[in-house]
C-alpha atoms as a PDB file:
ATOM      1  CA  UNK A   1    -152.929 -24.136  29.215  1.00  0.00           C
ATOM      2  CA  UNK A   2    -155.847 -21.605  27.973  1.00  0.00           C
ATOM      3  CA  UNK A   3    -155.564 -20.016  31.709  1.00  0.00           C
ATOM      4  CA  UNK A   4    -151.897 -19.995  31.937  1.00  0.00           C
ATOM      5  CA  UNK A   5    -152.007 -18.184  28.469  1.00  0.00           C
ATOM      6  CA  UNK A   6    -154.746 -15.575  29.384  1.00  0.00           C
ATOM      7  CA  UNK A   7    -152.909 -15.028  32.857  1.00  0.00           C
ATOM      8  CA  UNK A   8    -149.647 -14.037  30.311  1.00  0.00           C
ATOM      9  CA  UNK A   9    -152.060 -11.606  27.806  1.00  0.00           C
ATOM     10  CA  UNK A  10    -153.203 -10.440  30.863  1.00  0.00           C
ATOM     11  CA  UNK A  11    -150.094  -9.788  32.742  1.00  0.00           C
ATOM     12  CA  UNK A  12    -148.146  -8.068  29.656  1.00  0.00           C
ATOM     13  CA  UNK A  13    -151.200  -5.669  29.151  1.00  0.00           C
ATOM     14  CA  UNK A  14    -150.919  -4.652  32.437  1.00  0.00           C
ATOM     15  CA  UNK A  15    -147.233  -4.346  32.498  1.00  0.00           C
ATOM     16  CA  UNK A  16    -147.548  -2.056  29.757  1.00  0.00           C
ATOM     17  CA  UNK A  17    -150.111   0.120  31.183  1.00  0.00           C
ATOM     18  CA  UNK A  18    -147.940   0.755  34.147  1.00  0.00           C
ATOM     19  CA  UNK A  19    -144.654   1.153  32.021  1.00  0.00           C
ATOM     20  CA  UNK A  20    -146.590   3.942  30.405  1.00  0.00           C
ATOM     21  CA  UNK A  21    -148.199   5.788  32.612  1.00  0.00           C
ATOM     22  CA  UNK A  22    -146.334   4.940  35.800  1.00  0.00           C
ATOM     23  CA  UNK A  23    -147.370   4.704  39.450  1.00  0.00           C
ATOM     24  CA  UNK A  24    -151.108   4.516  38.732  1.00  0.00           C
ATOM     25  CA  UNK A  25    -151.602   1.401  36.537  1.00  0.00           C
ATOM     26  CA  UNK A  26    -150.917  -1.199  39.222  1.00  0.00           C
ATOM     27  CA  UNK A  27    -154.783  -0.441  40.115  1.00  0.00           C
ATOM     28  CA  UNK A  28    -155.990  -2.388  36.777  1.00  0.00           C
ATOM     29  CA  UNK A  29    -154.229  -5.548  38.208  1.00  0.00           C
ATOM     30  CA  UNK A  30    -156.865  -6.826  40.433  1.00  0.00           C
ATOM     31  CA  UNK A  31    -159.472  -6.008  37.803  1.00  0.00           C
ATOM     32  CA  UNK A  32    -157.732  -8.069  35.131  1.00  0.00           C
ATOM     33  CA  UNK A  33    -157.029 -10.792  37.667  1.00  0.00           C
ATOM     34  CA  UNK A  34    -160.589 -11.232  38.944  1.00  0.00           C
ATOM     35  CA  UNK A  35    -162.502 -10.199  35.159  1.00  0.00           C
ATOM     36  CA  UNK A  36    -159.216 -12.324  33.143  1.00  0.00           C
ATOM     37  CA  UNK A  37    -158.539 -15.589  35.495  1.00  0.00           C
ATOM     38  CA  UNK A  38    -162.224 -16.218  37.610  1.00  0.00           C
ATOM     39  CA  UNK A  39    -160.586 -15.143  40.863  1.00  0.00           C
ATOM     40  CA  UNK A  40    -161.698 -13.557  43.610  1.00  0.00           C
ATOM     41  CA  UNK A  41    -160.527 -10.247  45.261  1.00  0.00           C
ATOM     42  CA  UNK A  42    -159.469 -12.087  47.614  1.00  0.00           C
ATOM     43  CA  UNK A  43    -157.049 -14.403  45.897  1.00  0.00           C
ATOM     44  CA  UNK A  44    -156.103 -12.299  43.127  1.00  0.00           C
ATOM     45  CA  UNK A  45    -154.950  -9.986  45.499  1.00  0.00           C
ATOM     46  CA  UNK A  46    -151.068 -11.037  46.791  1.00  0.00           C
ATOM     47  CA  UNK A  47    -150.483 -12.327  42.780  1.00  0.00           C
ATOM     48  CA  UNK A  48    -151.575  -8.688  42.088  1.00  0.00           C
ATOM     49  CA  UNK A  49    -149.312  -7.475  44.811  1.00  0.00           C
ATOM     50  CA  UNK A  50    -146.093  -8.950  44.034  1.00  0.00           C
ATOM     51  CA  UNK A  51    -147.052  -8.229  40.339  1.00  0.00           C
ATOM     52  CA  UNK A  52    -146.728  -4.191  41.150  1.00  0.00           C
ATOM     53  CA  UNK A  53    -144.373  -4.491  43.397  1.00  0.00           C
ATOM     54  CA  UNK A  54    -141.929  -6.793  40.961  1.00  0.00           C
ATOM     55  CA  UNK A  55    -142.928  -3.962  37.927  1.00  0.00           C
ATOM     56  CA  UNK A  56    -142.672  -0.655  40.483  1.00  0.00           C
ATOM     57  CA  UNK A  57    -138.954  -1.912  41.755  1.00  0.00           C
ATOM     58  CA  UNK A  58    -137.482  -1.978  38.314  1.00  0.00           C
ATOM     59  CA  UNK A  59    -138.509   1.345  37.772  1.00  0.00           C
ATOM     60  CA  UNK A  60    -137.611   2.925  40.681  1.00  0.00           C
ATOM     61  CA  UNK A  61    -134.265   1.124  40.687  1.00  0.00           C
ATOM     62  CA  UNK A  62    -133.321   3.121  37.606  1.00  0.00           C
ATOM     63  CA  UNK A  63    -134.327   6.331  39.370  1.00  0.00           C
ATOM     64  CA  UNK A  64    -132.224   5.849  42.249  1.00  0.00           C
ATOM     65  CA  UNK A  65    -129.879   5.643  40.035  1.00  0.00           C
ATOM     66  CA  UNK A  66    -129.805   8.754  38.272  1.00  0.00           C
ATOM     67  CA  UNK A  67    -130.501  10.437  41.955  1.00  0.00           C
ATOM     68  CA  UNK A  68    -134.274  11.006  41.753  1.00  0.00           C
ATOM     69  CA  UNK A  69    -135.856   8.514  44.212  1.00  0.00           C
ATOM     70  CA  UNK A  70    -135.947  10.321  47.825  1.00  0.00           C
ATOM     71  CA  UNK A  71    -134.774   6.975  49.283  1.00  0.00           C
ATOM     72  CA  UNK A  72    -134.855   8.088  52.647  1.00  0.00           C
ATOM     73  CA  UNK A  73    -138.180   9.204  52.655  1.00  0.00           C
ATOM     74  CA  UNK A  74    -139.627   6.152  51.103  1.00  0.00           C
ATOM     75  CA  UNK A  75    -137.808   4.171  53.563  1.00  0.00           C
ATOM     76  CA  UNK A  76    -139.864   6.139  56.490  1.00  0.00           C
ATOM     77  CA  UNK A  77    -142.953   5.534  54.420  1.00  0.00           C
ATOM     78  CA  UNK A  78    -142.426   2.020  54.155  1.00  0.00           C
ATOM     79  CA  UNK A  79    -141.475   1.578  57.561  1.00  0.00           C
ATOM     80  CA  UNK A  80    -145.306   3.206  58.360  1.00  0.00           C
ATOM     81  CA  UNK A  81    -147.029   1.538  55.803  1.00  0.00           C
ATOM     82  CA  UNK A  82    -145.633  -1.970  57.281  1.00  0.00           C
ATOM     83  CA  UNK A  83    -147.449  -1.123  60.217  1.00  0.00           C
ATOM     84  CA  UNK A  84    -150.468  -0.629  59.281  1.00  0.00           C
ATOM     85  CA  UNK A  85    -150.973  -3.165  56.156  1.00  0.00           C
ATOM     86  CA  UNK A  86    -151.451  -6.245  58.780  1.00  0.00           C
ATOM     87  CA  UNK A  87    -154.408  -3.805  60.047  1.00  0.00           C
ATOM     88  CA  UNK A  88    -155.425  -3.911  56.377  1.00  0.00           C
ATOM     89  CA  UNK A  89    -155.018  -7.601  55.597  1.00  0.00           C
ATOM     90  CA  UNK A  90    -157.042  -8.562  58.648  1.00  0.00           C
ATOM     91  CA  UNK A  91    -160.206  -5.897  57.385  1.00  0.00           C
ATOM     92  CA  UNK A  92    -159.994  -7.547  53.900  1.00  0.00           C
ATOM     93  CA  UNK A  93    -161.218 -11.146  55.787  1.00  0.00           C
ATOM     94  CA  UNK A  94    -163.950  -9.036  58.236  1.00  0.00           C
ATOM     95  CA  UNK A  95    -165.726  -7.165  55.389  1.00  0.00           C
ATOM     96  CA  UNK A  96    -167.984  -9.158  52.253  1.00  0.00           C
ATOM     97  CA  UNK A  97    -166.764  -9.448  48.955  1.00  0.00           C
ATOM     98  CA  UNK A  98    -169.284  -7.410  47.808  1.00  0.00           C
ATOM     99  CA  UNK A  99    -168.422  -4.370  50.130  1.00  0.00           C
ATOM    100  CA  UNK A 100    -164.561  -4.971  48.886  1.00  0.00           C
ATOM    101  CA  UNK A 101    -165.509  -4.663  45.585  1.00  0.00           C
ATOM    102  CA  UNK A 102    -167.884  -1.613  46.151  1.00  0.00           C
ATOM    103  CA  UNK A 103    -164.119   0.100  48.147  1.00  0.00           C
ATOM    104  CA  UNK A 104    -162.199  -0.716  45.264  1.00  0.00           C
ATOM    105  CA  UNK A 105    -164.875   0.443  42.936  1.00  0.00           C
ATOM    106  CA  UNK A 106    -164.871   3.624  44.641  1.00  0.00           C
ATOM    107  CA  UNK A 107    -160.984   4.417  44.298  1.00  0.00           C
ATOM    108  CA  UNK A 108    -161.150   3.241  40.905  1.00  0.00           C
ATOM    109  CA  UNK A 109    -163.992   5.900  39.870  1.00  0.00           C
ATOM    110  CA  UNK A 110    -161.655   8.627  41.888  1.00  0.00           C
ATOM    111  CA  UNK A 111    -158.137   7.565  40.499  1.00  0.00           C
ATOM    112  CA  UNK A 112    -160.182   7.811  36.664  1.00  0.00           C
ATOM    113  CA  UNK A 113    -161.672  10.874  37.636  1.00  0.00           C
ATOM    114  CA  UNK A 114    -158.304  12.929  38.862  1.00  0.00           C
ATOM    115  CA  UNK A 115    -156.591  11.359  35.773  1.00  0.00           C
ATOM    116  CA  UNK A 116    -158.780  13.038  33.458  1.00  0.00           C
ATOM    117  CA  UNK A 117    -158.892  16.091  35.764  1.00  0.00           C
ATOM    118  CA  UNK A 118    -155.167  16.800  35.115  1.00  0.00           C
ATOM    119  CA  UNK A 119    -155.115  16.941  31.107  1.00  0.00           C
ATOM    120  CA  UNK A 120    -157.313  19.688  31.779  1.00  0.00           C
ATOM    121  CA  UNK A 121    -155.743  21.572  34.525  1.00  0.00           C
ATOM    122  CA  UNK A 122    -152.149  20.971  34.170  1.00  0.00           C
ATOM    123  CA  UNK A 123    -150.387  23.193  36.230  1.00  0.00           C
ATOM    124  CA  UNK A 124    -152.714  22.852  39.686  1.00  0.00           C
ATOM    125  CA  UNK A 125    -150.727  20.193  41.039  1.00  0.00           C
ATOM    126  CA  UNK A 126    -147.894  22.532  41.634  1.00  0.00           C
ATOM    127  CA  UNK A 127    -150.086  25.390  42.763  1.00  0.00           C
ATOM    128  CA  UNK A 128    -150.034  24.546  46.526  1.00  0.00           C
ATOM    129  CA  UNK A 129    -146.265  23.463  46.671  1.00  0.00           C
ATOM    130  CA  UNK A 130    -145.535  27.131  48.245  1.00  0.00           C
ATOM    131  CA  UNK A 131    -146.292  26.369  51.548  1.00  0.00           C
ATOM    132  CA  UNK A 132    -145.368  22.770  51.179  1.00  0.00           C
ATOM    133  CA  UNK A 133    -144.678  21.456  54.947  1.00  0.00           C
ATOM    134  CA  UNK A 134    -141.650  18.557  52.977  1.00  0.00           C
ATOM    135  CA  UNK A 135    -139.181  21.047  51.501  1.00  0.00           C
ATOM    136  CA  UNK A 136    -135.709  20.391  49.725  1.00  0.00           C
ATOM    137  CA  UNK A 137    -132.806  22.124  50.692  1.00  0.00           C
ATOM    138  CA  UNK A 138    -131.329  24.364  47.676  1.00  0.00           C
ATOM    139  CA  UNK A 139    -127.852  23.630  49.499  1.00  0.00           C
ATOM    140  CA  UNK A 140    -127.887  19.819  49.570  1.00  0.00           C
ATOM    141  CA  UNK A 141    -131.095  18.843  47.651  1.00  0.00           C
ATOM    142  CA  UNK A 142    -132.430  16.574  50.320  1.00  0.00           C
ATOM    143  CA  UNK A 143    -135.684  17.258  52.747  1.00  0.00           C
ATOM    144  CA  UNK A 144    -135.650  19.368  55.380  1.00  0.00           C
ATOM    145  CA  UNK A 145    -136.854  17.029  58.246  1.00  0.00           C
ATOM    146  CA  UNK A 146    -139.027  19.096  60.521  1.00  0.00           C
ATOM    147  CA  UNK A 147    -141.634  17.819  62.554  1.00  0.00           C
ATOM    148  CA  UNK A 148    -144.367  18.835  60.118  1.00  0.00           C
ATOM    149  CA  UNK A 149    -142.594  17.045  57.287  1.00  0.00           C
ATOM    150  CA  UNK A 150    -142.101  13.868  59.973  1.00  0.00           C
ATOM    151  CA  UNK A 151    -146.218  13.528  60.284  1.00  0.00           C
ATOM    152  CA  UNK A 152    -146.931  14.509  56.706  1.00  0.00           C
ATOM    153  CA  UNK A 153    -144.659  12.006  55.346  1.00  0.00           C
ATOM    154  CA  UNK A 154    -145.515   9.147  58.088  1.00  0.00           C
ATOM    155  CA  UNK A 155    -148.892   9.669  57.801  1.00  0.00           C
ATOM    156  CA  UNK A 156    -148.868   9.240  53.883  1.00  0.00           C
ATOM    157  CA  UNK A 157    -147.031   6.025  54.354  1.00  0.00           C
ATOM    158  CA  UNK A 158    -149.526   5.093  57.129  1.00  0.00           C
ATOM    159  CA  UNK A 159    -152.730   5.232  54.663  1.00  0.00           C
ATOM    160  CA  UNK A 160    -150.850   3.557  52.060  1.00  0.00           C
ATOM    161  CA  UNK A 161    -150.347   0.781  53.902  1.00  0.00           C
ATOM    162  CA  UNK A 162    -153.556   0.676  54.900  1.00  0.00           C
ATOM    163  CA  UNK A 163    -154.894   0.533  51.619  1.00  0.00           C
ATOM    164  CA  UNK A 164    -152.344  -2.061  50.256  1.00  0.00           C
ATOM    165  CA  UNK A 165    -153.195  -4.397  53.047  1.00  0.00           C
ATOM    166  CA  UNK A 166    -157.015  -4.316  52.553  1.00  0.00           C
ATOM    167  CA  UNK A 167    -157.691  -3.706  48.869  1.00  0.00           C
ATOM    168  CA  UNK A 168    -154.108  -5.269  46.845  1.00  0.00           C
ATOM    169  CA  UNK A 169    -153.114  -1.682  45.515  1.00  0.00           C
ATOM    170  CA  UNK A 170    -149.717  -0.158  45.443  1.00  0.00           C
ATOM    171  CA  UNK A 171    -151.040   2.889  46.698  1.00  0.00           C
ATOM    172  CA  UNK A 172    -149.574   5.440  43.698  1.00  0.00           C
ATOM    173  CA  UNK A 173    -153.047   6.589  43.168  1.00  0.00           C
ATOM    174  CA  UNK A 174    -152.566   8.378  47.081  1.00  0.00           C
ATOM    175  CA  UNK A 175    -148.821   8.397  47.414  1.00  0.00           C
ATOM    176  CA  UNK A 176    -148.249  10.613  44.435  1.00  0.00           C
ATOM    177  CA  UNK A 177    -151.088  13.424  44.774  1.00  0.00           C
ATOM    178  CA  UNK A 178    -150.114  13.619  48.445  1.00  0.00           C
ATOM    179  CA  UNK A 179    -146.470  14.249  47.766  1.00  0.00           C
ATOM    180  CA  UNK A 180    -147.749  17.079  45.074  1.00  0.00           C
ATOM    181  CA  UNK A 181    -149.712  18.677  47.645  1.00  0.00           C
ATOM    182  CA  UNK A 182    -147.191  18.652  50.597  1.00  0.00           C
ATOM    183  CA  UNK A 183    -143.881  19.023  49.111  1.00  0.00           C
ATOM    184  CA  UNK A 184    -141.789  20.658  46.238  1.00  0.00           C
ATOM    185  CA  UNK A 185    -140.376  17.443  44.502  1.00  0.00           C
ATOM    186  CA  UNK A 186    -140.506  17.861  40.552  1.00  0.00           C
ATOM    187  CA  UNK A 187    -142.695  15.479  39.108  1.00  0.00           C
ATOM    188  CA  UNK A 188    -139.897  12.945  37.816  1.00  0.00           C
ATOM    189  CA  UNK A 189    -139.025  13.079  41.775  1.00  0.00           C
ATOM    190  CA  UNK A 190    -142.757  12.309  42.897  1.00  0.00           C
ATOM    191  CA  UNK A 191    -143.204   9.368  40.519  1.00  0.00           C
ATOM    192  CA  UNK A 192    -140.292   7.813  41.289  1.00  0.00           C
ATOM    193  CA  UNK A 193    -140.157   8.004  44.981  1.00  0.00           C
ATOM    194  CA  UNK A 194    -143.771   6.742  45.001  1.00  0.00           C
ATOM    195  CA  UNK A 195    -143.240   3.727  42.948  1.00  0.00           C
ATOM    196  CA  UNK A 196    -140.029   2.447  45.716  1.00  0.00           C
ATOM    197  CA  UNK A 197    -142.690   3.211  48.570  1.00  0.00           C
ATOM    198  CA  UNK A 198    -145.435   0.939  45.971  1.00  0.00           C
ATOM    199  CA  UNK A 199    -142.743  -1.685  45.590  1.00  0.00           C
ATOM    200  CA  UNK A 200    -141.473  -1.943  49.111  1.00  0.00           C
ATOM    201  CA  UNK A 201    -144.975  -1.671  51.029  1.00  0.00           C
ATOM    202  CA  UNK A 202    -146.643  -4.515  48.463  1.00  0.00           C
ATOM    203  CA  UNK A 203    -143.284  -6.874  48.891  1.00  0.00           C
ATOM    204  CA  UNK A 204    -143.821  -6.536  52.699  1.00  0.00           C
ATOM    205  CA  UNK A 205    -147.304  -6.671  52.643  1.00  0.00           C
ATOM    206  CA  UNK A 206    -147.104  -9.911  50.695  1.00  0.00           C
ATOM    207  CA  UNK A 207    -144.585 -11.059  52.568  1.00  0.00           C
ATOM    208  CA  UNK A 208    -146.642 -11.024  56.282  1.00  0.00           C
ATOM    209  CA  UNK A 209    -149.128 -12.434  54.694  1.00  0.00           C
ATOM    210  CA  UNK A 210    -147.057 -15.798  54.063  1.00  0.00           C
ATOM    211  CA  UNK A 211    -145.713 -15.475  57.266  1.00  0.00           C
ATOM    212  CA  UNK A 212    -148.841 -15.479  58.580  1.00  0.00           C
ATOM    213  CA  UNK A 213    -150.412 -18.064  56.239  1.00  0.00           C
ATOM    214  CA  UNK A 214    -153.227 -16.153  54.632  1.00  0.00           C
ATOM    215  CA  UNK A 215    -151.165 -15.750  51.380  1.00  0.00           C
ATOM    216  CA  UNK A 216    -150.686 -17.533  48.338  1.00  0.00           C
ATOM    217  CA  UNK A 217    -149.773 -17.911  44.680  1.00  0.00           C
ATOM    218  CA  UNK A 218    -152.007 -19.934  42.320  1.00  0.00           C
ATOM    219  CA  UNK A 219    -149.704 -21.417  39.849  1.00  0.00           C
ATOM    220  CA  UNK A 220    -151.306 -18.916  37.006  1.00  0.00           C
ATOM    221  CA  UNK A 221    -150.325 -16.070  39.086  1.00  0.00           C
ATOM    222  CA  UNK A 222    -146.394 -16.633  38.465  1.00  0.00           C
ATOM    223  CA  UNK A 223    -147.536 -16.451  34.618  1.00  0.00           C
ATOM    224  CA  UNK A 224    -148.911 -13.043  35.000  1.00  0.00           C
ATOM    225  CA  UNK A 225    -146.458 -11.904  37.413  1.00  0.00           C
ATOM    226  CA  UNK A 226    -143.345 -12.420  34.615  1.00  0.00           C
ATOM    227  CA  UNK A 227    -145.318 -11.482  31.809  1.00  0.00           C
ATOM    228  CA  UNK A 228    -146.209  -8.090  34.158  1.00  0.00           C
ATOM    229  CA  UNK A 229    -142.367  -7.088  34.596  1.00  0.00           C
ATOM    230  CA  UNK A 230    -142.073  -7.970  30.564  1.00  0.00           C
ATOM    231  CA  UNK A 231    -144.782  -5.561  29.608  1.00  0.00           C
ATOM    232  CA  UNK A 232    -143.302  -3.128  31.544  1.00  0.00           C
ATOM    233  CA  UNK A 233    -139.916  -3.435  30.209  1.00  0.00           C
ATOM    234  CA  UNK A 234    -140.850  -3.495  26.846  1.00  0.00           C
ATOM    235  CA  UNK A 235    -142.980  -0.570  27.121  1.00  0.00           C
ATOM    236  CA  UNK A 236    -141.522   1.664  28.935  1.00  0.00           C
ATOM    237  CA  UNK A 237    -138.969   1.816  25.401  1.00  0.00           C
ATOM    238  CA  UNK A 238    -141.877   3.772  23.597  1.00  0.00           C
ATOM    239  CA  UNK A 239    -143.644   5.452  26.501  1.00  0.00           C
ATOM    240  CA  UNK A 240    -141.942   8.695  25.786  1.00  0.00           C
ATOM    241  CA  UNK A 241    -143.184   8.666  21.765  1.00  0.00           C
ATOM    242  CA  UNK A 242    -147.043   8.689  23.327  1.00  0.00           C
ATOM    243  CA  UNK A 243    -148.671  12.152  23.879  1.00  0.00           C
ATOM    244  CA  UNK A 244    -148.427  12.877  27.596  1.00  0.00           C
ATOM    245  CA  UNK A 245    -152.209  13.532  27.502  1.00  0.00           C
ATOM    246  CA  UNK A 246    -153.300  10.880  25.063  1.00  0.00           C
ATOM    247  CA  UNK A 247    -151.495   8.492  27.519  1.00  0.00           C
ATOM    248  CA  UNK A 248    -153.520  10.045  30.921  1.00  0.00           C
ATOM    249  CA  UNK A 249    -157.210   9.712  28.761  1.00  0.00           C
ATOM    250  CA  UNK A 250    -156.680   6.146  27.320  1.00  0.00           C
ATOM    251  CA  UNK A 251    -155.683   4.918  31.019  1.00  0.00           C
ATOM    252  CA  UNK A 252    -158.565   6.706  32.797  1.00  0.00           C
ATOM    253  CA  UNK A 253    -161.302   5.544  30.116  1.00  0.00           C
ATOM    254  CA  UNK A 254    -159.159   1.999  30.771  1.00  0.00           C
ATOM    255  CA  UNK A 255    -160.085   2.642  34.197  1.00  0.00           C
ATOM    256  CA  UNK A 256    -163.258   3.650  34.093  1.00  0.00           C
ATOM    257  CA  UNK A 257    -164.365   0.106  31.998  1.00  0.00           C
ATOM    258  CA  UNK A 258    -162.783  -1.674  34.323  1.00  0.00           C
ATOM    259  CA  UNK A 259    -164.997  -0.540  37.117  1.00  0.00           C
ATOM    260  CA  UNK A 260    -168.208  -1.166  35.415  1.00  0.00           C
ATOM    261  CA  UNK A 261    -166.864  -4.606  34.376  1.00  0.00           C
ATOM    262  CA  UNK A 262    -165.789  -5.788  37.882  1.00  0.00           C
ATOM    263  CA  UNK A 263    -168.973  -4.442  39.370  1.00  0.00           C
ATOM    264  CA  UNK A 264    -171.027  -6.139  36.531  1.00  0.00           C
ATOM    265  CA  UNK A 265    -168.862  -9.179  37.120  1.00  0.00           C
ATOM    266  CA  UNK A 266    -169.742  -8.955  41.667  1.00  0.00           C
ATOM    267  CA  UNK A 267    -173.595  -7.814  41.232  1.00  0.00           C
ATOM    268  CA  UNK A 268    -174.505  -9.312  37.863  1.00  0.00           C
ATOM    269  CA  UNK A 269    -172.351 -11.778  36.939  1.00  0.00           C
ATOM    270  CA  UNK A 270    -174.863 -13.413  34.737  1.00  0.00           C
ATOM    271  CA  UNK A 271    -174.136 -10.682  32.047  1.00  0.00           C
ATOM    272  CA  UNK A 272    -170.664 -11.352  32.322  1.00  0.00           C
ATOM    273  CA  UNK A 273    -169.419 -15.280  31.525  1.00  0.00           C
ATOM    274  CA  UNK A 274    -166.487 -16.406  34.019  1.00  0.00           C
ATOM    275  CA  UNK A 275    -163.208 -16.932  32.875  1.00  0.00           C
ATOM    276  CA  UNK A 276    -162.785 -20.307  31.483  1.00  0.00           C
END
């Protein structure tokens, strides 16, 4: 009962970090799995998989909706990042714990560091849309698919998938710089489009990993799955009363404990108790 109920505090704090701040919080799921609940990477990873990708379709399905998901796009991603997760499942069971945890440690230091990077600097995201190789049409509003825009695009999904199969992550913290660097989507566009591509490449990657037998759900994990799309919900209600800014700093400090607590809990895990 104690785990079931810290797998639910757990699940609704992270829901609400990603209804706030969007695409990137999926990335504090593993930590709050593996610090929260005593599991491994390993085994934390699929619950924290179908955890983003449950929380990243709900949002997405309201912006395709209202027109702003570039569905055919994410499709292509998807359809790349399928491909390569299996590569990226089968790494995750070559390499040690300790070197996964040292990977994830290492995007979790970057994806901290960038956040806090852009409250300072604002406007440099859109600085190298100019030349952007992914273009929309002014006439119809859709991408202009040229063959540079076919390899950018493919090649974004590719490394996502990559990513999602080895390490659990949606993949927002690459998807959605990427897309500001190579095309001229507005922001609202970028975020949205990257959290279909998070939801559909974690779904798939979960789901060839049942198919395949290496994946599965500890009974806890459905608690903090739920309680994830909850936290989400109810957030996302007051997410626009929040400073922009204030929002970015809290969830990169957020991320930066996090790091130091899951490599305390890998490399010295005597100065951090195990979940009960």
């Amino acid at each position: 009962m104690t785990l079931h109920l810290t797998s639910i505090l757990l699940g609704l704090g992270i829901g609400a970090v990603m209804g706030l701040t969007g695409a990137g919080g999926g990335i504090l799921a593993i930590p709050a799995l593996v610090l929260g609940s005593g599991l491994g990477m390993v085994s934390a990873k699929p619950v924290a998989l179908v955890a983003v990708s449950l929380g990243s379709a709900l949002s997405a399905a309201d912006g395709l909706r209202r027109g702003l998901v570039r569905y055919k796009a994410a499709f292509y991603m998807v359809l790349l990042g399928a491909l390569t997760a299996p590569v990226g499942l089968w790494l995750a069971h070559q390499v040690s714990p300790e070197l996964l945890a040292l990977l994830f440690s290492a995007i979790m230091l970057f994806v901290a560091w960038r956040t806090w990077r852009s409250t300072l600097a604002r406007h440099a995201a859109q600085a190298h849309t100019v030349d952007a190789p992914c273009r929309l049409d002014p006439a119809t509003g859709r991408f202009c698919w040229t063959p540079a825009c076919f390899l950018t695009l493919g090649s974004i999904g590719a490394v996502t998938g990559l990513f999602t199969g080895m390490l659990g992550v949606g993949g927002g913290f690459f998807i959605v710089p990427m897309l500001q660097r190579y095309t001229n989507l507005t922001h609202h566009g970028i975020v949205l489009t990257s959290l279909a591509v998070i939801a559909l490449v974690s779904g798939t990657t979960v789901l060839q990993g049942t198919l395949h037998g290496s994946t599965s759900i500890p009974p806890e994990g459905w608690y903090f799955i739920a309680a994830t799309a909850v936290g989400m919900l109810a957030s996302r209600m007051v997410a626009h009363r929040i400073p922009h800014t204030l929002l970015k700093r809290g969830f990169a400090a957020l991320v930066l404990l996090a790091t130091v607590l899951l490599l305390m809990r890998t490399f010295a895990p005597q100065w951090l108790p195990m979940a009960a």
